[in-house]
N, C-alpha and C. Protein backbone atom coordinates (compact mmCIF):
# COMPACT_ATOMS: atom_id res chain seq x y z
N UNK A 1 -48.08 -15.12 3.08
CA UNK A 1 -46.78 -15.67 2.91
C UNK A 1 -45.75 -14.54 2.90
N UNK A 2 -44.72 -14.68 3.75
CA UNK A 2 -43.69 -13.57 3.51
C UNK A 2 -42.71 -13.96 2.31
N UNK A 3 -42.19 -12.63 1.72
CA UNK A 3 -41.53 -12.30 0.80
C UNK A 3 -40.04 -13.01 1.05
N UNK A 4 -39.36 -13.83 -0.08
CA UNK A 4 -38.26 -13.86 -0.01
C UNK A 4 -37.05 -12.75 0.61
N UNK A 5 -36.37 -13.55 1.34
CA UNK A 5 -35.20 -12.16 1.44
C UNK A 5 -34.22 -11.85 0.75
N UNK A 6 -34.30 -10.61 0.24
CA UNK A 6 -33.28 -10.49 -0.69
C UNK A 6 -31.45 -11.06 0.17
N UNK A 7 -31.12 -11.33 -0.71
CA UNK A 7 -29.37 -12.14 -0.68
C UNK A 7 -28.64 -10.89 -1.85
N UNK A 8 -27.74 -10.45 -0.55
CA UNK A 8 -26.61 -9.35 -1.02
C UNK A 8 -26.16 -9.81 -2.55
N UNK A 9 -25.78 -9.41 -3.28
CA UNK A 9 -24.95 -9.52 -4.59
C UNK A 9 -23.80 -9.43 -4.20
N UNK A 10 -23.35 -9.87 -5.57
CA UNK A 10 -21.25 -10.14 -5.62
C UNK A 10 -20.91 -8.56 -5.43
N UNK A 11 -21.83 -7.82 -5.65
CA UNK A 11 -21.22 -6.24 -5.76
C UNK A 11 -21.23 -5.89 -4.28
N UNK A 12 -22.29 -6.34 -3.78
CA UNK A 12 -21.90 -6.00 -2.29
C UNK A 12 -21.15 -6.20 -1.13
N UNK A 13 -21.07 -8.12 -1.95
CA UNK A 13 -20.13 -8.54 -0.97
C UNK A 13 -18.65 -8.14 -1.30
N UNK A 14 -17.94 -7.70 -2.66
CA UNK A 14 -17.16 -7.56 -3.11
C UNK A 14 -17.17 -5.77 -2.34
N UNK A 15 -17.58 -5.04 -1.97
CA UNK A 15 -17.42 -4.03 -1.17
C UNK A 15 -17.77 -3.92 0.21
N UNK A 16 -17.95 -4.70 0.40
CA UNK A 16 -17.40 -5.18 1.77
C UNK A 16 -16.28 -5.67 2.01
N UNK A 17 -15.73 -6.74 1.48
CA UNK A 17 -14.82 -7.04 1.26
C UNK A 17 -13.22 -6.24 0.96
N UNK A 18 -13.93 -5.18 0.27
CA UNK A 18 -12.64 -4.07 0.15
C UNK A 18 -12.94 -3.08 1.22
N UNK A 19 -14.03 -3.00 1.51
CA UNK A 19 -13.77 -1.92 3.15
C UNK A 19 -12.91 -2.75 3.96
N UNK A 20 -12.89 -4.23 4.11
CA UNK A 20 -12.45 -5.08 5.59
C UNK A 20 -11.11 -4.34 4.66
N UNK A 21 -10.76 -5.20 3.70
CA UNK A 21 -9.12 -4.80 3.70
C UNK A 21 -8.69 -3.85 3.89
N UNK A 22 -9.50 -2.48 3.25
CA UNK A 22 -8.80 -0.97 3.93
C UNK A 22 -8.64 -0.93 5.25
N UNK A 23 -9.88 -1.51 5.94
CA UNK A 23 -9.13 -1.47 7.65
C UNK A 23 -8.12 -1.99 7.84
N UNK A 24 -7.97 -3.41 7.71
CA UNK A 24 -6.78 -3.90 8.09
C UNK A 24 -5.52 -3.24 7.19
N UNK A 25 -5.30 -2.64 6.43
CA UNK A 25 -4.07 -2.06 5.66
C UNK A 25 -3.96 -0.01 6.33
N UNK A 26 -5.39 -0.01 7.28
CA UNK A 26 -4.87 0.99 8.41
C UNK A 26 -4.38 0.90 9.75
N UNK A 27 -5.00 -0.58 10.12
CA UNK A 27 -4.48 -0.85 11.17
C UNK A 27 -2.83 -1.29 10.51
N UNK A 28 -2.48 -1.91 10.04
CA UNK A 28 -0.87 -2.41 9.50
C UNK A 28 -0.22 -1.34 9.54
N UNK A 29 -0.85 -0.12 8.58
CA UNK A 29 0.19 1.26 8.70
C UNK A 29 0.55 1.78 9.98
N UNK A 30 -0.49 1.50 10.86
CA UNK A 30 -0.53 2.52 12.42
C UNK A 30 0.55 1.45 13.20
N UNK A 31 0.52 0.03 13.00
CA UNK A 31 1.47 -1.06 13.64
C UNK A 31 2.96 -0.51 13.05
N UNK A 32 2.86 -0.68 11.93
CA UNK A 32 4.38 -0.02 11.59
C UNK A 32 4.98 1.23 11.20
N UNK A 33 4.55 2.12 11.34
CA UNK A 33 4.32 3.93 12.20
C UNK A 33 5.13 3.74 13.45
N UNK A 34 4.57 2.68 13.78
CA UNK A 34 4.99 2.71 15.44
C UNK A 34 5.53 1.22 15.99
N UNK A 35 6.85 1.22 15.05
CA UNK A 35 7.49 -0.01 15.62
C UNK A 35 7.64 -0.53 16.97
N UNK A 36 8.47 1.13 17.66
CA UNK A 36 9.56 0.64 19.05
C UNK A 36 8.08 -0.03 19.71
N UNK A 37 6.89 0.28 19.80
CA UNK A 37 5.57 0.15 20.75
C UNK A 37 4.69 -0.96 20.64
N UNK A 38 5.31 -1.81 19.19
CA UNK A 38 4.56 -3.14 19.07
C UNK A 38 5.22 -4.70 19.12
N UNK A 39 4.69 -5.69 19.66
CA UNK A 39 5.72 -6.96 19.77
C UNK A 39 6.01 -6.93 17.95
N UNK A 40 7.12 -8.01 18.17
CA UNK A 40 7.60 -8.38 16.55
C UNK A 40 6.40 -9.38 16.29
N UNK A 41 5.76 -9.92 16.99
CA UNK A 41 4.61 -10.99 16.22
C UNK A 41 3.91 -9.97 15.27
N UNK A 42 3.50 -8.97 16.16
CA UNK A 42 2.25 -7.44 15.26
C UNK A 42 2.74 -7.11 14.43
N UNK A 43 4.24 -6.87 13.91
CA UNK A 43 4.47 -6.30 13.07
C UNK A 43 5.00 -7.24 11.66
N UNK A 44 5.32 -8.72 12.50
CA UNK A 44 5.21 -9.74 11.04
C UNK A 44 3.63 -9.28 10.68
N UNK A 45 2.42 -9.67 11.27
CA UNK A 45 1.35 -9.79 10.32
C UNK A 45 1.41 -8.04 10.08
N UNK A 46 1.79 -6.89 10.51
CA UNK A 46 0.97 -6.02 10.08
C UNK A 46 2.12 -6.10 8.73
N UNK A 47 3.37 -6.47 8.58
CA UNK A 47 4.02 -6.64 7.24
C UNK A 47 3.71 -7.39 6.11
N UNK A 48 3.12 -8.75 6.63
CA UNK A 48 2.39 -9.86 5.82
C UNK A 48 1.28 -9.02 5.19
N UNK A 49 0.62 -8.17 5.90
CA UNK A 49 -0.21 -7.62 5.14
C UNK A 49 -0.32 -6.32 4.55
N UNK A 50 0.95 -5.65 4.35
CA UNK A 50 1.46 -4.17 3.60
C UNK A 50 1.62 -5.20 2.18
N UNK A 51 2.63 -6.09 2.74
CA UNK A 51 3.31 -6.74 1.35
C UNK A 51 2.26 -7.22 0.16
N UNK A 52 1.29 -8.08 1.04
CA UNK A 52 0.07 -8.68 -0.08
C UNK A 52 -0.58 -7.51 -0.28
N UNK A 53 -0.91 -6.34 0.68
CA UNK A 53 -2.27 -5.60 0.26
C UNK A 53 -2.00 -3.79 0.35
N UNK A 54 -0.93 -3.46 0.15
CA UNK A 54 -0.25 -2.38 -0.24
C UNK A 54 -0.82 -1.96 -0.67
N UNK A 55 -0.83 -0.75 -1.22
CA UNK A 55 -1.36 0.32 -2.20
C UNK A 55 -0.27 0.68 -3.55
N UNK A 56 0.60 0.70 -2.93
CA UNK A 56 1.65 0.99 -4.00
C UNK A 56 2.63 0.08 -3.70
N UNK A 57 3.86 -0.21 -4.91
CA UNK A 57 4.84 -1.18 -5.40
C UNK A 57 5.54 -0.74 -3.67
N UNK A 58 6.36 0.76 -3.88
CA UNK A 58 6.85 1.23 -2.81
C UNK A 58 6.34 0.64 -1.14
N UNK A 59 5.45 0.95 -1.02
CA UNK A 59 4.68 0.20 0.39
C UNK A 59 4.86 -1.17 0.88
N UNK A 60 4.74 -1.69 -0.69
CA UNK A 60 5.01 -3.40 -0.46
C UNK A 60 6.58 -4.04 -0.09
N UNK A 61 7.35 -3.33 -0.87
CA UNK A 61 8.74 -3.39 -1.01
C UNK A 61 9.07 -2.72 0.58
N UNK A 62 8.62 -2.16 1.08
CA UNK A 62 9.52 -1.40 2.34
C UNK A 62 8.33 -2.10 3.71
N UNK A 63 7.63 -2.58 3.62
CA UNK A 63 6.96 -3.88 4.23
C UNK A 63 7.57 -5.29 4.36
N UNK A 64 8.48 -5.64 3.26
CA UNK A 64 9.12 -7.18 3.21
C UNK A 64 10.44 -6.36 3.44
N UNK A 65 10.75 -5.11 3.49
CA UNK A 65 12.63 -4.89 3.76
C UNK A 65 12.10 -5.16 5.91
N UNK A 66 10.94 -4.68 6.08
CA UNK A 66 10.90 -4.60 6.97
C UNK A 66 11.27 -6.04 8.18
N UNK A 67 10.39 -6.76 7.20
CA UNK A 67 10.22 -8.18 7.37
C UNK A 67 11.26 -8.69 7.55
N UNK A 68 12.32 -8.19 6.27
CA UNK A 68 13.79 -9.03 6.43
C UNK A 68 14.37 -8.80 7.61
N UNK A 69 14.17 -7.28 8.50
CA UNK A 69 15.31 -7.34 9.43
C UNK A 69 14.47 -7.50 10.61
N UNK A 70 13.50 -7.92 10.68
CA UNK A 70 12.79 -8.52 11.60
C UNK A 70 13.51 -9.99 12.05
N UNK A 71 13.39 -10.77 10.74
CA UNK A 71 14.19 -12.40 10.88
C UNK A 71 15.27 -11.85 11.04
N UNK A 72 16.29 -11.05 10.85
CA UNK A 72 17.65 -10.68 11.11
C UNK A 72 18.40 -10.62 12.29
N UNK A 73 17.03 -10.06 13.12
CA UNK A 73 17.13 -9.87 14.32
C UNK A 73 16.93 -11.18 15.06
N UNK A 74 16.74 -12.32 14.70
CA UNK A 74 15.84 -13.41 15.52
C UNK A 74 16.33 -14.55 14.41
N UNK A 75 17.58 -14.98 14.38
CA UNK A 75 18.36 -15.90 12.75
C UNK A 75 17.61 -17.07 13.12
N UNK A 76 17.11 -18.30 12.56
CA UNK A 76 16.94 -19.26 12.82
C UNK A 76 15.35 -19.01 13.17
N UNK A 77 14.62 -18.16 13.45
CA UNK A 77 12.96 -18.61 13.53
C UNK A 77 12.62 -19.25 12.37
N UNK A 78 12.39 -18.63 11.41
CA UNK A 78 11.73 -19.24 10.40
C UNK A 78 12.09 -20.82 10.00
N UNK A 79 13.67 -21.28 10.37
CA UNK A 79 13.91 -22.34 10.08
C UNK A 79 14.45 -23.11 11.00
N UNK A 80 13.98 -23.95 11.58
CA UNK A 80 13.71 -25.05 12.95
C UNK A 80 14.90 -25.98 12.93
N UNK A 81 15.17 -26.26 11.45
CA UNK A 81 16.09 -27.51 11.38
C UNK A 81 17.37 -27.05 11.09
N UNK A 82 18.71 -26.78 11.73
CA UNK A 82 19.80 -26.50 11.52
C UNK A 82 20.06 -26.59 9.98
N UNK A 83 21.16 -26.03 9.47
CA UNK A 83 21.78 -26.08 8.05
C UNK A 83 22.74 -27.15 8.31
N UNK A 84 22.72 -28.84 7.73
CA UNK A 84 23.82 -29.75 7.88
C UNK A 84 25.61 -29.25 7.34
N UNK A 85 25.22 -28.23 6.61
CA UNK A 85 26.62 -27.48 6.31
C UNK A 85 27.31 -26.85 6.88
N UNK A 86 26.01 -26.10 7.90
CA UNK A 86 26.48 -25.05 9.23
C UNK A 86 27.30 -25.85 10.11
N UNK A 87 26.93 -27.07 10.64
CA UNK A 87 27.19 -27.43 12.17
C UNK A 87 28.32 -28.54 11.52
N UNK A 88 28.92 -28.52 10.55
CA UNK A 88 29.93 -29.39 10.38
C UNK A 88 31.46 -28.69 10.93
């Protein structure tokens, strides 16, 4: 009879889990390093994910300033349905 297979633990999967995120929070840095060279779609998620998975307060905060002038540039994406106050 063969031996059960061992099944990873929470410790392992829980470090795995923090390797995936360090990648993706290197790929995000290298996306926004290098704005002029990436569409604005790459650099919403590589911002979506400075902001949630930052390292520091600083990182997160200059990830969502980023964000803001992203929509700044592009008024009205995020919100589809006119302002009834605007178009009066």
């Amino acid at each position: 009879m063969n031996a059960p297979t061992p099944v990873r633990g929470p410790h392992a999967r829980d470090a795995a889990r923090a390797d995936w995120i360090d990648e993706r929070r290197r790929e995000a840095r290298a996306v926004v390093a290098d704005v002029a060279h990436h569409s604005d779609h790459l650099i919403r998620l590589a911002c979506n994910v400075l902001i949630r998975h930052g390292e520091t307060p600083q990182e997160r905060e200059d990830a969502r300033i980023l964000l803001v002038v992203l929509d700044a540039r592009h008024p009205g994406r995020g919100d589809p349905q006119p302002d009834p106050e605007v178009s009066r």
